[in-house]
PDB file of N, CA and C in Angstrom:
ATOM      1  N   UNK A   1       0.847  -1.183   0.000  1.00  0.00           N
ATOM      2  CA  UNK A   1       0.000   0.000   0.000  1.00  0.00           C
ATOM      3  C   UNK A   1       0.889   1.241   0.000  1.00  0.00           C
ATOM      4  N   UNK A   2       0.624   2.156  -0.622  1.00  0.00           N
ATOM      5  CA  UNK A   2       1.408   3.611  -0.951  1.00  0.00           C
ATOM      6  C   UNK A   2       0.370   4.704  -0.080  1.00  0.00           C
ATOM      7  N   UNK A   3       1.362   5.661   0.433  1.00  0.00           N
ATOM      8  CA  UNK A   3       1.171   6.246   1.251  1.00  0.00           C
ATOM      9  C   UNK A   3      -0.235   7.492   0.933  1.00  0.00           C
ATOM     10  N   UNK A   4      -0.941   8.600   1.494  1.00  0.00           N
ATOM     11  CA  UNK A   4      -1.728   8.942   1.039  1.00  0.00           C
ATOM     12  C   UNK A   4      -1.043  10.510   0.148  1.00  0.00           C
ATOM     13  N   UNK A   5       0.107  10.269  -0.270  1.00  0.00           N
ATOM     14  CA  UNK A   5       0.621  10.917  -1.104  1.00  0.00           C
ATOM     15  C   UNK A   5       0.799  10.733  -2.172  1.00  0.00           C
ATOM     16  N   UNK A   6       0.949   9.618  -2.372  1.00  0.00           N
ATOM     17  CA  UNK A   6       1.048   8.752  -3.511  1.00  0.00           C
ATOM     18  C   UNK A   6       0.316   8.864  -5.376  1.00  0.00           C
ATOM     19  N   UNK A   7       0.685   8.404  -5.994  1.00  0.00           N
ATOM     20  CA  UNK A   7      -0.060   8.294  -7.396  1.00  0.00           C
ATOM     21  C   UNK A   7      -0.584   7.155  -7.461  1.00  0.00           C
ATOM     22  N   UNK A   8      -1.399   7.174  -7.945  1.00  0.00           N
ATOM     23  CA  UNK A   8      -1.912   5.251  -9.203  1.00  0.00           C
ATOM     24  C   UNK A   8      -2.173   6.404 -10.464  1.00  0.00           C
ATOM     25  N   UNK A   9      -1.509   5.093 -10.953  1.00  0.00           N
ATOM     26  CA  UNK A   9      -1.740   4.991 -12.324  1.00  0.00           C
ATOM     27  C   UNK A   9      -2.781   3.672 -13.089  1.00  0.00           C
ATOM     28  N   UNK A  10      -3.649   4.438 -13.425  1.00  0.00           N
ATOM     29  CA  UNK A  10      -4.361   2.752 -13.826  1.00  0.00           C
ATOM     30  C   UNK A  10      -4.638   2.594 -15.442  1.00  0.00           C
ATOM     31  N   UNK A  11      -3.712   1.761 -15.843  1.00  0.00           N
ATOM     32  CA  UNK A  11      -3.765   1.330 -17.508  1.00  0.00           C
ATOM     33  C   UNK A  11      -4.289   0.155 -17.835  1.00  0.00           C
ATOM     34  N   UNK A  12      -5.833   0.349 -18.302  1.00  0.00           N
ATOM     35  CA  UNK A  12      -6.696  -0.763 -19.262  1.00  0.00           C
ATOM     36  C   UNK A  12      -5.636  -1.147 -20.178  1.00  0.00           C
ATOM     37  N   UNK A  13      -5.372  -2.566 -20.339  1.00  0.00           N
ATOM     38  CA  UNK A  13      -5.290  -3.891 -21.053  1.00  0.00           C
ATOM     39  C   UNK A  13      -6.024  -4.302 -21.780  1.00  0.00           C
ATOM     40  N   UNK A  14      -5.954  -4.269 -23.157  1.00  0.00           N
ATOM     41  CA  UNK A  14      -6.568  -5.373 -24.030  1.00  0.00           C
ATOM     42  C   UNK A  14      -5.627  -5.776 -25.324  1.00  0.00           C
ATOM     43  N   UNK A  15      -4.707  -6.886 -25.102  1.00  0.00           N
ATOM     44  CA  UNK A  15      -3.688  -7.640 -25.823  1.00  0.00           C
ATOM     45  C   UNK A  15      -2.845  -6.429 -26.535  1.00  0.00           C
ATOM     46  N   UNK A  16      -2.110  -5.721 -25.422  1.00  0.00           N
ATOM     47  CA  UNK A  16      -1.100  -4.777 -25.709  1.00  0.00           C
ATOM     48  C   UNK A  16       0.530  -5.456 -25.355  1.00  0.00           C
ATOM     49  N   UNK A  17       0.525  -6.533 -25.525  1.00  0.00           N
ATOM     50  CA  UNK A  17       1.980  -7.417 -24.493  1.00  0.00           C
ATOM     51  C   UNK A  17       3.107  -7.068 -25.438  1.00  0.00           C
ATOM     52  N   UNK A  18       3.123  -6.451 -26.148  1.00  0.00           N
ATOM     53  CA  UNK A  18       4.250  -5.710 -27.041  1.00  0.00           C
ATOM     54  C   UNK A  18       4.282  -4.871 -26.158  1.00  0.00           C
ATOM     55  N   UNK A  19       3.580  -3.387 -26.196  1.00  0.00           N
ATOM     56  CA  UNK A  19       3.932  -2.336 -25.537  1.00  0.00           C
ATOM     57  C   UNK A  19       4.296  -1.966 -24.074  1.00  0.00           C
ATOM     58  N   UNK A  20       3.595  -3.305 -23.326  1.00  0.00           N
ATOM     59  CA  UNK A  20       3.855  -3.099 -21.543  1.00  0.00           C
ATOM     60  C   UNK A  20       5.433  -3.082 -21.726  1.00  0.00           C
ATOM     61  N   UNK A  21       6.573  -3.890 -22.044  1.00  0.00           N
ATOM     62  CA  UNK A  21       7.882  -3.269 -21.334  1.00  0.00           C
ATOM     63  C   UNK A  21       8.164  -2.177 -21.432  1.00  0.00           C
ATOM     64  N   UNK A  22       8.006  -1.669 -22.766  1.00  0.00           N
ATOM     65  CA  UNK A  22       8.508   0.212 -23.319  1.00  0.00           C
ATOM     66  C   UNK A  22       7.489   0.753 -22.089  1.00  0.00           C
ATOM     67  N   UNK A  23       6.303   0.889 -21.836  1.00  0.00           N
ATOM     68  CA  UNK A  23       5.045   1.521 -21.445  1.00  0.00           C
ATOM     69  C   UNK A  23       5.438   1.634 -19.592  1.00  0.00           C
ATOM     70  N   UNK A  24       5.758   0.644 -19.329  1.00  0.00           N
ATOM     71  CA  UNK A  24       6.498   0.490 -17.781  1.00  0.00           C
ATOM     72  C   UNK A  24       7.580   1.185 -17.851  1.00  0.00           C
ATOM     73  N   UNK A  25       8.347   0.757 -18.809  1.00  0.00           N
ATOM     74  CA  UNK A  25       9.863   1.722 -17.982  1.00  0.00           C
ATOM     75  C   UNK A  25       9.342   3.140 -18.480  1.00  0.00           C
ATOM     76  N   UNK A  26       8.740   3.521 -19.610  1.00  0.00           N
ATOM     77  CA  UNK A  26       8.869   5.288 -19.654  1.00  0.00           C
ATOM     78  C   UNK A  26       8.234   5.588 -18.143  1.00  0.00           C
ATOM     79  N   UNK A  27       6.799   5.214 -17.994  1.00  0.00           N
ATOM     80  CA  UNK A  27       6.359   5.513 -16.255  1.00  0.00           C
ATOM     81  C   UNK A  27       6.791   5.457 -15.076  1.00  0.00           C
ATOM     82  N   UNK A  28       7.840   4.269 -15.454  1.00  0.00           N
ATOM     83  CA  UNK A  28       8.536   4.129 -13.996  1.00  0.00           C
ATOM     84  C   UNK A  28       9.986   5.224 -14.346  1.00  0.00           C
ATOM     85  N   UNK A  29      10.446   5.758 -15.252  1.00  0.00           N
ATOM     86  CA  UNK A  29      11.028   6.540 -15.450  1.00  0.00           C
ATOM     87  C   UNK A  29      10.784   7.886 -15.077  1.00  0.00           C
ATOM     88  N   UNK A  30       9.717   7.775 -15.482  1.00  0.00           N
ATOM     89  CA  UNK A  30       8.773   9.835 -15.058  1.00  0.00           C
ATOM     90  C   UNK A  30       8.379   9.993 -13.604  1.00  0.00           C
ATOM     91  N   UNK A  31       8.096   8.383 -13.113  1.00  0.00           N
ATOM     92  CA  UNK A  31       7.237   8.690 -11.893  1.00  0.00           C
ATOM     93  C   UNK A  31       8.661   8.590 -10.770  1.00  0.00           C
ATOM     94  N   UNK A  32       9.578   7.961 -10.279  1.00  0.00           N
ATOM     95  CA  UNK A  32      10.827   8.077  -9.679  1.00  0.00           C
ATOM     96  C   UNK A  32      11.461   9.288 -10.225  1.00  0.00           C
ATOM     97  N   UNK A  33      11.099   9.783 -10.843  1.00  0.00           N
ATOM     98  CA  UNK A  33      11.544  11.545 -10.939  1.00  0.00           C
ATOM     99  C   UNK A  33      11.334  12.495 -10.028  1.00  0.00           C
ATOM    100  N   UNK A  34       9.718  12.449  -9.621  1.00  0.00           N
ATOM    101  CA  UNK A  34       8.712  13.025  -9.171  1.00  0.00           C
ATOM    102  C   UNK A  34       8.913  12.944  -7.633  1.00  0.00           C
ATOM    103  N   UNK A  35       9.766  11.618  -7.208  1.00  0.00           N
ATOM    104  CA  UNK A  35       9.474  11.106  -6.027  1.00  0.00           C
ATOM    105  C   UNK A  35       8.552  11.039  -4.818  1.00  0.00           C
ATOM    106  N   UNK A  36       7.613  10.697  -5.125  1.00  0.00           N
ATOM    107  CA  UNK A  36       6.646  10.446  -4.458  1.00  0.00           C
ATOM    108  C   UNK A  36       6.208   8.622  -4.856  1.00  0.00           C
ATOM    109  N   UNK A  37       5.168   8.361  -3.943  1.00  0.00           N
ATOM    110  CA  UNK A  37       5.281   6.849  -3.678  1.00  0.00           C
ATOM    111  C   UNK A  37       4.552   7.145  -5.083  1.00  0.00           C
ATOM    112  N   UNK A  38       4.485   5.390  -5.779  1.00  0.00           N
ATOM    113  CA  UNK A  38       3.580   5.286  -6.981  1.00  0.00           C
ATOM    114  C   UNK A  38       3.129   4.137  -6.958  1.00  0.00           C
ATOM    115  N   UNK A  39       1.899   3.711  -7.232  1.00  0.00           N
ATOM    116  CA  UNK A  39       1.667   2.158  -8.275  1.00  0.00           C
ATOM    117  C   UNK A  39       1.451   1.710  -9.967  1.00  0.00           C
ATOM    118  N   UNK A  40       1.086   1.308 -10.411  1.00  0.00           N
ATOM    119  CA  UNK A  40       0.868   1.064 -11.608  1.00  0.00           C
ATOM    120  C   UNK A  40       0.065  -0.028 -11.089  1.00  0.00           C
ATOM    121  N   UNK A  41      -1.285   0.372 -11.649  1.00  0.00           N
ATOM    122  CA  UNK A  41      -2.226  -1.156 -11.840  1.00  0.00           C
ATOM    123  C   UNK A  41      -2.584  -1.321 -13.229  1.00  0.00           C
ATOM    124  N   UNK A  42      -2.398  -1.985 -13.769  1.00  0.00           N
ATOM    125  CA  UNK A  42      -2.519  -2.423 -15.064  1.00  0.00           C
ATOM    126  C   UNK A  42      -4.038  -3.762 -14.764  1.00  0.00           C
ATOM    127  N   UNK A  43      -4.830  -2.862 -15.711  1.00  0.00           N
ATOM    128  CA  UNK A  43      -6.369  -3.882 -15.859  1.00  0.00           C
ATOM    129  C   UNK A  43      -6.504  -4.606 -16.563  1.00  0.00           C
ATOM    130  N   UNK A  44      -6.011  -5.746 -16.843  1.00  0.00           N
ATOM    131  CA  UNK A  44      -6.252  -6.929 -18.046  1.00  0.00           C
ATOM    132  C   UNK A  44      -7.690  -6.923 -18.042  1.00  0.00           C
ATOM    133  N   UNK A  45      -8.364  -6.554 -19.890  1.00  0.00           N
ATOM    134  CA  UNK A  45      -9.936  -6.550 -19.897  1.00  0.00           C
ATOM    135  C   UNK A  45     -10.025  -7.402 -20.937  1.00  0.00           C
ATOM    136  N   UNK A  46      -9.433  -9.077 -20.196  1.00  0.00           N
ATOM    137  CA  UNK A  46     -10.234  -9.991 -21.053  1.00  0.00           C
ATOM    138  C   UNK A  46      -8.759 -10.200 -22.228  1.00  0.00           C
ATOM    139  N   UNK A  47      -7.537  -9.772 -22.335  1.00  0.00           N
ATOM    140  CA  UNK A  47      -6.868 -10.021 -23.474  1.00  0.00           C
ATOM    141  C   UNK A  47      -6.595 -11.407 -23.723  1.00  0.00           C
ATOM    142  N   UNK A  48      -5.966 -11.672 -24.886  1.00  0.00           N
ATOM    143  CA  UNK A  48      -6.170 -12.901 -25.292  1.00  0.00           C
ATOM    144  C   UNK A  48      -4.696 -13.264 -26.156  1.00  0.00           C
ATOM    145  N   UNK A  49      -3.820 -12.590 -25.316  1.00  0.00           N
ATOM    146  CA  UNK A  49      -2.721 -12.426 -25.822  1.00  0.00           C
ATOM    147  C   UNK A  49      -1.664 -12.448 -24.407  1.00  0.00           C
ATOM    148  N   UNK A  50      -0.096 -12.451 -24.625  1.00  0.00           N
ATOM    149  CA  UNK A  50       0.358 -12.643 -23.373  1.00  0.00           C
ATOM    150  C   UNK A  50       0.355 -11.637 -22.622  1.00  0.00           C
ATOM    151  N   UNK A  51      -0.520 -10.116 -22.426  1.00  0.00           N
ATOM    152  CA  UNK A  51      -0.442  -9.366 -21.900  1.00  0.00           C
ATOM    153  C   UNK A  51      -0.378  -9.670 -20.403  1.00  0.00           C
ATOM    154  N   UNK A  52      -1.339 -10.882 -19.753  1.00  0.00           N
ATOM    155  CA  UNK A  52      -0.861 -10.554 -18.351  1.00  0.00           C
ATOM    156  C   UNK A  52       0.308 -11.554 -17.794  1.00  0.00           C
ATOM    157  N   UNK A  53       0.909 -12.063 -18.589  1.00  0.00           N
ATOM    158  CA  UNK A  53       2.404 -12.863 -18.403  1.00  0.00           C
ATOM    159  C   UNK A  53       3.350 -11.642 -17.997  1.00  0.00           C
ATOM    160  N   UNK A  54       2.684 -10.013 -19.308  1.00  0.00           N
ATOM    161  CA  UNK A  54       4.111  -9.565 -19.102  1.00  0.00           C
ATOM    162  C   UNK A  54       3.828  -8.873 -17.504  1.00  0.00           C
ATOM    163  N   UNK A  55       2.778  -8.711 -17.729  1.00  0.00           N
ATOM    164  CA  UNK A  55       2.409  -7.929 -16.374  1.00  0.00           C
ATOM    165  C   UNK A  55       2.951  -8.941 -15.362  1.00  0.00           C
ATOM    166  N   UNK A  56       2.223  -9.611 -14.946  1.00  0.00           N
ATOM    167  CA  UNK A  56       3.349 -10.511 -14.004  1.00  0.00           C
ATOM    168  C   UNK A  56       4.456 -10.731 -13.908  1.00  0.00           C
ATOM    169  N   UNK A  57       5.096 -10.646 -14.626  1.00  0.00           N
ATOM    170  CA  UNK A  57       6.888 -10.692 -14.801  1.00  0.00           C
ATOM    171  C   UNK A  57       7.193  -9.011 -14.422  1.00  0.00           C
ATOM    172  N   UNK A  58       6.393  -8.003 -14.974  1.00  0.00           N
ATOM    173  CA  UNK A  58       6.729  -6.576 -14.122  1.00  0.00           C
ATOM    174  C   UNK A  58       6.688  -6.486 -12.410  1.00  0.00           C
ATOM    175  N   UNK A  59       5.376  -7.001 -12.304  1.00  0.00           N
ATOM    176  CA  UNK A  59       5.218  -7.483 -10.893  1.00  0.00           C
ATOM    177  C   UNK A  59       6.319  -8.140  -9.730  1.00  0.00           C
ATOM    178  N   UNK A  60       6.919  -9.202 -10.538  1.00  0.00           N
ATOM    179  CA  UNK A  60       7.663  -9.859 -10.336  1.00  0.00           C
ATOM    180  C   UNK A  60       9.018  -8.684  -9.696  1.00  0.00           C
ATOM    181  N   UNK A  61       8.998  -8.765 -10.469  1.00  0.00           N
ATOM    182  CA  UNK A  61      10.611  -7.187 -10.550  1.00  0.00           C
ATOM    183  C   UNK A  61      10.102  -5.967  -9.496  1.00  0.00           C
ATOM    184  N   UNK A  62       8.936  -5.579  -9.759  1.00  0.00           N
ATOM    185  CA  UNK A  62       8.819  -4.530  -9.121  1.00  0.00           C
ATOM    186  C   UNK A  62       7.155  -4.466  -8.119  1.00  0.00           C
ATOM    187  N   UNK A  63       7.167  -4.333  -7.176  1.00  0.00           N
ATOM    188  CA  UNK A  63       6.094  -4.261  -6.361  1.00  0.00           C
ATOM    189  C   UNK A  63       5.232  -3.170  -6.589  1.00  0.00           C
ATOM    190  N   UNK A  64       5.836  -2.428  -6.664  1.00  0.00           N
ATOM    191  CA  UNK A  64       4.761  -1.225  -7.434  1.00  0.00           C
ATOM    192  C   UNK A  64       3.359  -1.240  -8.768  1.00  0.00           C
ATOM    193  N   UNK A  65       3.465  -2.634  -9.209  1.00  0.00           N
ATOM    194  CA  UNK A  65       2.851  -2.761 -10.323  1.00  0.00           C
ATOM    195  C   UNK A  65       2.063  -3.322  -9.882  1.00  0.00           C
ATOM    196  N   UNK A  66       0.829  -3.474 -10.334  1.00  0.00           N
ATOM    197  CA  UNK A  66      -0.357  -4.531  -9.374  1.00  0.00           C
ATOM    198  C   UNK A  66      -1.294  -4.726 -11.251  1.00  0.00           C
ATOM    199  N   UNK A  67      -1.752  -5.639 -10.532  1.00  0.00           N
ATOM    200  CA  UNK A  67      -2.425  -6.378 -11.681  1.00  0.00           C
ATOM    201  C   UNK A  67      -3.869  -7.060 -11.406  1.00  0.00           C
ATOM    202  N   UNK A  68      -5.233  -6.103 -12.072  1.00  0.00           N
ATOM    203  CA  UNK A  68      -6.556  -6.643 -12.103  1.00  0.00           C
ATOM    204  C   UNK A  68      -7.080  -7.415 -13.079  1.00  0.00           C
ATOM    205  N   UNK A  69      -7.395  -8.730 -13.546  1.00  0.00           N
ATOM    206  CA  UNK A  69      -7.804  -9.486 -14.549  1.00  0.00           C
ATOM    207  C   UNK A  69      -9.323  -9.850 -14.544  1.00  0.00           C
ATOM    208  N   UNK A  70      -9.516  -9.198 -15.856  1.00  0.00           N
ATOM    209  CA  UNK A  70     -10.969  -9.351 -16.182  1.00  0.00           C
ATOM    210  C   UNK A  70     -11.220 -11.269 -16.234  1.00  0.00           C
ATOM    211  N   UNK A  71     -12.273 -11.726 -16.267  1.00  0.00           N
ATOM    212  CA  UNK A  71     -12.714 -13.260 -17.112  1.00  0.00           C
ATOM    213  C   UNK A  71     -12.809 -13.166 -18.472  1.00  0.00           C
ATOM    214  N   UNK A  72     -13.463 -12.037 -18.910  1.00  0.00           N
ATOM    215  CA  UNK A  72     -13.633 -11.571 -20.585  1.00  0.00           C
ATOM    216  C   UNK A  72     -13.466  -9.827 -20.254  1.00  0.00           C
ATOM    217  N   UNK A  73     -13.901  -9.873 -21.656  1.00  0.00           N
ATOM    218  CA  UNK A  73     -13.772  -8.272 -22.082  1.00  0.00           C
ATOM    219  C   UNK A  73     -15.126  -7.697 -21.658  1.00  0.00           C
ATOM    220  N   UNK A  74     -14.362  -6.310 -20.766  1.00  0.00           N
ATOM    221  CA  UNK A  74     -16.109  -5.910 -20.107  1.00  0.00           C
ATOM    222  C   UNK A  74     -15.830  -4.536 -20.540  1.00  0.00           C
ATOM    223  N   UNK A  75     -15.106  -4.030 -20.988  1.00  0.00           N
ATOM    224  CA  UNK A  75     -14.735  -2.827 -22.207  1.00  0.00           C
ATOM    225  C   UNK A  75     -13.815  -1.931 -21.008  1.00  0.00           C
ATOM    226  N   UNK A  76     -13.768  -0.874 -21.921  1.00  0.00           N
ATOM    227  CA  UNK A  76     -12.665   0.726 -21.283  1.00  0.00           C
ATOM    228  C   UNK A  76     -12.911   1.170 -20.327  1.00  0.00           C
ATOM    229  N   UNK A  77     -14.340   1.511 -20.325  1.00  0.00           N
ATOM    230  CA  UNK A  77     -14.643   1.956 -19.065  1.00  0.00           C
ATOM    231  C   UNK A  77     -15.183   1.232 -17.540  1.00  0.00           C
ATOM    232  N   UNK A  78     -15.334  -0.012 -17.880  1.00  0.00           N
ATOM    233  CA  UNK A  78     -15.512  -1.024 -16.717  1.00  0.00           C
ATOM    234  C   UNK A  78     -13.946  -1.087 -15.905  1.00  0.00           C
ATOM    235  N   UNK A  79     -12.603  -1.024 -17.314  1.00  0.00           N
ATOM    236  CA  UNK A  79     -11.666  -1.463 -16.517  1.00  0.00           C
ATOM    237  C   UNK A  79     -11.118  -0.155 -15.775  1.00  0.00           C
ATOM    238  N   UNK A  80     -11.163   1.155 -16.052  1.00  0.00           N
ATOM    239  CA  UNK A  80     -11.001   2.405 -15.322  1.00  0.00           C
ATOM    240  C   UNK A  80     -11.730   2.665 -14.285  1.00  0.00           C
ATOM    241  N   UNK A  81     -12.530   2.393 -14.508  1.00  0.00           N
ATOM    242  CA  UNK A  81     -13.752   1.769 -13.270  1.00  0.00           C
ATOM    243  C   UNK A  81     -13.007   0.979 -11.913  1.00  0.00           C
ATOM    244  N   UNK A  82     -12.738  -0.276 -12.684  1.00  0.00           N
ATOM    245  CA  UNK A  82     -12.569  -1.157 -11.728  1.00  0.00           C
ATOM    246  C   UNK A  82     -10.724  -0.919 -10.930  1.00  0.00           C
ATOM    247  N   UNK A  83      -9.625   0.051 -11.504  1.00  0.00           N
ATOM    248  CA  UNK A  83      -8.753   0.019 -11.209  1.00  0.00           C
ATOM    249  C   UNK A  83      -8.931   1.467 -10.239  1.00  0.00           C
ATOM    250  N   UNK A  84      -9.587   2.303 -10.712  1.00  0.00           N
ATOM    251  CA  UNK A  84      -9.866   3.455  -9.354  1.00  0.00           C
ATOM    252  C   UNK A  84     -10.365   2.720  -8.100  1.00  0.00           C
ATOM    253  N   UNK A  85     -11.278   1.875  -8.395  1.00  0.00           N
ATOM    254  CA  UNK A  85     -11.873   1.562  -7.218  1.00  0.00           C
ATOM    255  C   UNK A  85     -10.546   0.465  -6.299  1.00  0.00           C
ATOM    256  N   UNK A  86      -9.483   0.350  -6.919  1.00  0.00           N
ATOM    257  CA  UNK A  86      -8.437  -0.528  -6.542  1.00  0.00           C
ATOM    258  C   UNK A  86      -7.201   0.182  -5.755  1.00  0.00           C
ATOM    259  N   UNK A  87      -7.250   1.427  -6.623  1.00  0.00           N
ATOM    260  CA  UNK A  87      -6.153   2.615  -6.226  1.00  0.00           C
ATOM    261  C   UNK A  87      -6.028   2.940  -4.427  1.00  0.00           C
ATOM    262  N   UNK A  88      -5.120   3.241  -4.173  1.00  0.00           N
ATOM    263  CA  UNK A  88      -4.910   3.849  -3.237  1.00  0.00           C
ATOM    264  C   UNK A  88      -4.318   5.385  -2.864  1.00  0.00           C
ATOM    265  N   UNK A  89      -3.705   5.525  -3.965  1.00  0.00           N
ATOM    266  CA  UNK A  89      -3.145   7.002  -4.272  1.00  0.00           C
ATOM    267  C   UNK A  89      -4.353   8.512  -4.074  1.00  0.00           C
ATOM    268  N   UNK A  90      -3.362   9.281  -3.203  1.00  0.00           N
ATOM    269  CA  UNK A  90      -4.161  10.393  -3.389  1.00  0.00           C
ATOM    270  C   UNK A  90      -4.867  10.903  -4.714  1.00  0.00           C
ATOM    271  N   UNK A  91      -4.236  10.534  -5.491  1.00  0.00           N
ATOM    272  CA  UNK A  91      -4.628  11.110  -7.055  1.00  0.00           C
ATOM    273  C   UNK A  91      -4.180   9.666  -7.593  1.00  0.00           C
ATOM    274  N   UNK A  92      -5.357   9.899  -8.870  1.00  0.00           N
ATOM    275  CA  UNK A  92      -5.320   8.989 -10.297  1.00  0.00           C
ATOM    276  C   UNK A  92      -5.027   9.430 -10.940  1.00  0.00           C
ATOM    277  N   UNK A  93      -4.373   8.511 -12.277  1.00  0.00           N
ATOM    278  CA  UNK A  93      -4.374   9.110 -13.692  1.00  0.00           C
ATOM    279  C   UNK A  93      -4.752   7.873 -14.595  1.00  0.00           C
ATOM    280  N   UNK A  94      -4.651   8.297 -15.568  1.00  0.00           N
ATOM    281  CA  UNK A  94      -5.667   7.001 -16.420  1.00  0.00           C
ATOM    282  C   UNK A  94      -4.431   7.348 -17.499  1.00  0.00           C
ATOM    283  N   UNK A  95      -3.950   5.688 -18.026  1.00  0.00           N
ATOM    284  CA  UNK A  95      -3.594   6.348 -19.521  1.00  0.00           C
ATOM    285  C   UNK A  95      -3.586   4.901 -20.221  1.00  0.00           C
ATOM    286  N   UNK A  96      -3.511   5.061 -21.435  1.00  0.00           N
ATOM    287  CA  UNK A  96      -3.956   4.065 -22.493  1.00  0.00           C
ATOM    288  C   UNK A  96      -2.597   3.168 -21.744  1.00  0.00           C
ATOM    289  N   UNK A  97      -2.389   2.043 -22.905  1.00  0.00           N
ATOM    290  CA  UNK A  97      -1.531   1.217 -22.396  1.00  0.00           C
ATOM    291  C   UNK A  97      -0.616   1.005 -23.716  1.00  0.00           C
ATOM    292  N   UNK A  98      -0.867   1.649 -25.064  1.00  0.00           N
ATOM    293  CA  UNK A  98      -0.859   1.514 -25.884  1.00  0.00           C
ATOM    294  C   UNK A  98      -0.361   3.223 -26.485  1.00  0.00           C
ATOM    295  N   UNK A  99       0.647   3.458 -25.647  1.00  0.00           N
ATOM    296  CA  UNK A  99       0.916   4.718 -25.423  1.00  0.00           C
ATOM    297  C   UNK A  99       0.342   5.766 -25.913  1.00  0.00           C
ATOM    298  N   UNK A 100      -0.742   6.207 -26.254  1.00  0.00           N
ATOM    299  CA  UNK A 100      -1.358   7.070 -27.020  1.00  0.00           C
ATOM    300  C   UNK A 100      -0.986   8.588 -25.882  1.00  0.00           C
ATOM    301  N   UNK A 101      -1.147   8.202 -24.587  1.00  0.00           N
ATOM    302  CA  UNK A 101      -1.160   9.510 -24.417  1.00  0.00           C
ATOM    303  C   UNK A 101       0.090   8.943 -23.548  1.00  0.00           C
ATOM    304  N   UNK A 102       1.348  10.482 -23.942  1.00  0.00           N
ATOM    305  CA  UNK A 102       2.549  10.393 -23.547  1.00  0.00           C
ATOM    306  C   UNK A 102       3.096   9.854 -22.194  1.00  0.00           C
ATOM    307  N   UNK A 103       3.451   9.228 -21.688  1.00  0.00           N
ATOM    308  CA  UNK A 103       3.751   9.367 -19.823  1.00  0.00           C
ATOM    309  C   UNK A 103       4.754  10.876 -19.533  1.00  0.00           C
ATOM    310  N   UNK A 104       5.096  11.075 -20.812  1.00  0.00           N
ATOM    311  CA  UNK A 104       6.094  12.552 -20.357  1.00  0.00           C
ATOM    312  C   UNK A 104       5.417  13.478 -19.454  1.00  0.00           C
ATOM    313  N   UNK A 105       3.440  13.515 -19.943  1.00  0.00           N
ATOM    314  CA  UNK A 105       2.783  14.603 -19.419  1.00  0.00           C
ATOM    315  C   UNK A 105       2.368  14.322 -18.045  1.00  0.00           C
ATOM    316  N   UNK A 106       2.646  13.341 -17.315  1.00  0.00           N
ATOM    317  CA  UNK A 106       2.709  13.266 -16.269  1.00  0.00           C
ATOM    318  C   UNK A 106       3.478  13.931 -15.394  1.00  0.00           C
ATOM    319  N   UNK A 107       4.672  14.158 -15.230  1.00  0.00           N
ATOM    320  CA  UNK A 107       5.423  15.337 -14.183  1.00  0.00           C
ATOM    321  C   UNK A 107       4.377  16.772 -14.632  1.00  0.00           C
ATOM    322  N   UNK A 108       4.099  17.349 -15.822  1.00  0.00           N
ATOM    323  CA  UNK A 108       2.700  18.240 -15.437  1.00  0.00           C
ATOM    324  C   UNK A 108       2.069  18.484 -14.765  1.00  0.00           C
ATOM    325  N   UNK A 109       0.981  16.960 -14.818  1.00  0.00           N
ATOM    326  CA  UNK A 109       0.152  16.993 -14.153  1.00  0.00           C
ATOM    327  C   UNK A 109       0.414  17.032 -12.413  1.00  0.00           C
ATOM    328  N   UNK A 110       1.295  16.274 -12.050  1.00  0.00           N
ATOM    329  CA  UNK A 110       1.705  16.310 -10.972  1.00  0.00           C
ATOM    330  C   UNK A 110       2.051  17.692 -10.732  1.00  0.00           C
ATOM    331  N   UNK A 111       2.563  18.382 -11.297  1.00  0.00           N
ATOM    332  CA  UNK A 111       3.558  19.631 -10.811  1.00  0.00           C
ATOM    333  C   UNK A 111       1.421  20.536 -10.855  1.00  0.00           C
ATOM    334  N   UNK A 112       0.825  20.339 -11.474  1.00  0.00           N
ATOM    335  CA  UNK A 112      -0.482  20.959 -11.203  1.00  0.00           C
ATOM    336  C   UNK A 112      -0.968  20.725 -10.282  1.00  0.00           C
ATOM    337  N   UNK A 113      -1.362  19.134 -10.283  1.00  0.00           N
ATOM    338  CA  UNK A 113      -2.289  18.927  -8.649  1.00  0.00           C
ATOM    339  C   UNK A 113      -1.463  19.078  -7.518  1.00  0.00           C
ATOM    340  N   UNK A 114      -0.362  19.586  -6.994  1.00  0.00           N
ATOM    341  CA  UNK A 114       0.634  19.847  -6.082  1.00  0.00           C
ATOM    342  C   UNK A 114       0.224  21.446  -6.029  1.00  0.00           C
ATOM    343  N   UNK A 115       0.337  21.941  -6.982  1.00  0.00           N
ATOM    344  CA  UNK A 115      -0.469  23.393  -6.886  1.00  0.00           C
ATOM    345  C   UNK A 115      -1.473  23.600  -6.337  1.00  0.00           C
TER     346      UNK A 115
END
């Protein structure tokens, strides 16, 4: 559990197991910048691919990563749904998993909600 200072990050899964190693280290890169506690929960929604192998093997390495697995696909917003309600971090952020939206813009946002 991360302190009530903390971030989550919660990234919906659906057969992205290419992009989780690049997608982890840029975050775990931006967010140990920031220093403040962090998690990464990554929401497997139902993939059908080795996405939650890789997740587990991140896990593995790093405790910070936590991992929710759908039975099937219950779509985007069930799994943002279901990883807030998992979070512990003072603040959320949501981001694809499939890098669409940068992890760079994260120290931003942080440097905002600290404001």
């Amino acid at each position: 559990m991360i302190n009530s200072d903390g971030i989550s990050v919660v990234i919906p899964v659906l057969n992205e197991e290419s992009n989780l190693p690049f997608l982890y280290k840029k975050l775990k890169d931006v967010l140990l910048a920031q220093s403040l506690p962090y998690e990464l929960i990554f929401v497997d929604d139902g993939s059908t691919d080795k996405s939650m192998s890789v997740i587990n093997s991140l896990h593995a390495q790093d405790p910070n990563v936590k991992l929710l697995s759908f039975s099937r696909n219950f779509g985007h917003q069930a799994a943002l749904s279901a990883g807030m309600d998992f979070s512990t971090g003072k603040a959320v952020l949501f981001m694809d998993a499939d890098l669409q939206h940068p992890p760079e813009l994260i120290s931003e946002l942080i440097r905002k909600w600290q404001e």
